[in-house]
Structures are given as structure tokens and as C-alpha cells.
C-alpha atoms as a PDB file:
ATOM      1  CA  UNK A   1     -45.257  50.509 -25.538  1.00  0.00           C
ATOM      2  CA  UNK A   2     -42.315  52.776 -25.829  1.00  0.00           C
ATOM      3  CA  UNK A   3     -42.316  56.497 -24.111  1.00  0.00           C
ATOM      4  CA  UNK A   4     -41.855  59.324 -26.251  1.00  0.00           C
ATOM      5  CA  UNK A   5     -42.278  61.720 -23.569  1.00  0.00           C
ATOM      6  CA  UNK A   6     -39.049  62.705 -22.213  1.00  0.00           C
ATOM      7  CA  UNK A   7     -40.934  63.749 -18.241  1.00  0.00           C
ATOM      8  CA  UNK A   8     -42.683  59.959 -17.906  1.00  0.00           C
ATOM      9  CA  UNK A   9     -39.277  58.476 -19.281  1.00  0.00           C
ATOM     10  CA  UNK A  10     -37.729  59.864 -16.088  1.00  0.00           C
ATOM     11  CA  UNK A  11     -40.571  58.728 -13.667  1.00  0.00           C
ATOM     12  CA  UNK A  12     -40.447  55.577 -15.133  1.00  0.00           C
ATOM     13  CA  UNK A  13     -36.867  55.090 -15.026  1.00  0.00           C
ATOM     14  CA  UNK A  14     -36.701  56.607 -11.239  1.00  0.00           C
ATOM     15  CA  UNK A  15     -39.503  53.736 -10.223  1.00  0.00           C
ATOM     16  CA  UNK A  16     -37.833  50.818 -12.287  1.00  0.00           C
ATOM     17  CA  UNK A  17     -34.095  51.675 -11.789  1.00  0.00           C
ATOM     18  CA  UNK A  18     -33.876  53.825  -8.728  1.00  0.00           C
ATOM     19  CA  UNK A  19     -33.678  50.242  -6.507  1.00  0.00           C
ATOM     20  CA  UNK A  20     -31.381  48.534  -4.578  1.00  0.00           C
ATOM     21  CA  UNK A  21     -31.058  44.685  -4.319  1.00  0.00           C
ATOM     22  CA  UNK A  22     -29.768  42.550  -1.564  1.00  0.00           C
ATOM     23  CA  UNK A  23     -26.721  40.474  -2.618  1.00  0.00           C
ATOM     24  CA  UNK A  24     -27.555  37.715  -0.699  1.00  0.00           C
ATOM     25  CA  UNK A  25     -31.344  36.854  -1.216  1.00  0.00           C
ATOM     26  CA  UNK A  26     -31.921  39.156  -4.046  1.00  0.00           C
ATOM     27  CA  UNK A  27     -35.058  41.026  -2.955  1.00  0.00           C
ATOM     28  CA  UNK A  28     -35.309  45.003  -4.557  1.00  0.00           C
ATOM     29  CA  UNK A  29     -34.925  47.663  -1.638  1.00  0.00           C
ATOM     30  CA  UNK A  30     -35.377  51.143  -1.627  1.00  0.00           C
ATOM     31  CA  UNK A  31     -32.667  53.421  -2.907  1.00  0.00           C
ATOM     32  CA  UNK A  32     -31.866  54.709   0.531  1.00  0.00           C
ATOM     33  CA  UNK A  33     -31.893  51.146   2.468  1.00  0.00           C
ATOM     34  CA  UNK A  34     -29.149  50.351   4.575  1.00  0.00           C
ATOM     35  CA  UNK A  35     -30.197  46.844   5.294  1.00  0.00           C
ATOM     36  CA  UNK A  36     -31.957  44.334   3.199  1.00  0.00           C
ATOM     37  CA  UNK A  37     -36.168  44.247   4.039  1.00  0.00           C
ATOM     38  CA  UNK A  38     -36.122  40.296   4.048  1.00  0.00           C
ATOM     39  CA  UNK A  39     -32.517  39.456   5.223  1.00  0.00           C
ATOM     40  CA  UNK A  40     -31.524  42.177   7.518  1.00  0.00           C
ATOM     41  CA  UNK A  41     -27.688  41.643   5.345  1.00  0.00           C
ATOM     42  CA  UNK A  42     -26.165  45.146   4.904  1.00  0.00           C
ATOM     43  CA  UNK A  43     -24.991  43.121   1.965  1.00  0.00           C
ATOM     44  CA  UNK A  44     -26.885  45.873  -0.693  1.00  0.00           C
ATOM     45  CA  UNK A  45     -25.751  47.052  -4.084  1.00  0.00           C
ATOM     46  CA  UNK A  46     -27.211  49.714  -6.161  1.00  0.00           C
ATOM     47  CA  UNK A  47     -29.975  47.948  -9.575  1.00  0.00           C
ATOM     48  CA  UNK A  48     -27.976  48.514 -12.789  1.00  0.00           C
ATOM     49  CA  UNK A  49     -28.978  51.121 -14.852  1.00  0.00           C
ATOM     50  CA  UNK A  50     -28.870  49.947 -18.407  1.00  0.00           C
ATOM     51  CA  UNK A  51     -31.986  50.680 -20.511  1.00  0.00           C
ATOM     52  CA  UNK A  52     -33.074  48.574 -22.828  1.00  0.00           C
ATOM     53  CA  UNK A  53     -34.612  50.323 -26.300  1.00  0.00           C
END
């Protein structure tokens, strides 16, 4: 179901995108972690970004 709304495509892209995941187990962390919640590794890189239409 595509958005057409231009305010829910932004709070949908800022609760799908806005992540970070844990280069070592792969779990999604908030955007302001500084250590992985399952792993404890400080090993974290920022979701990419791409949207797919």
C-alpha cells in the first residue's frame, strides 16, 4: 500500500530507516545506541537508507 501523504512518508521512513544494526550479530538498535542490545559490540553501523518505490 504505497503512501501518498508526504507527513506519514516521513514517520514511516524515521521508524523503518532511522535504525542502527550491530555488525557482528545483526540485531536493529536504536539510532542513538552506542553498544549493540544483544552483543554489547560497539561494533554498530547506521541501516541504509535506500527506499524502495
Amino acid at each position: 500500500m504505497p503512501l501518498d501523504d508526504p507527513y506519514k512518508k516521513t514517520i514511516a521512513r524515521h521508524h523503518l530507516l532511522m535504525k542502527t544494526v550491530c555488525r557482528k550479530c545483526g540485531s536493529l538498535n536504536p539510532l542513538k545506541a552506542k553498544k549493540c542490545r544483544r552483543c554489547h559490540s560497539k561494533d554498530l553501523r547506521l541501516k541504509k537508507r535506500e527506499v524502495s518505490k
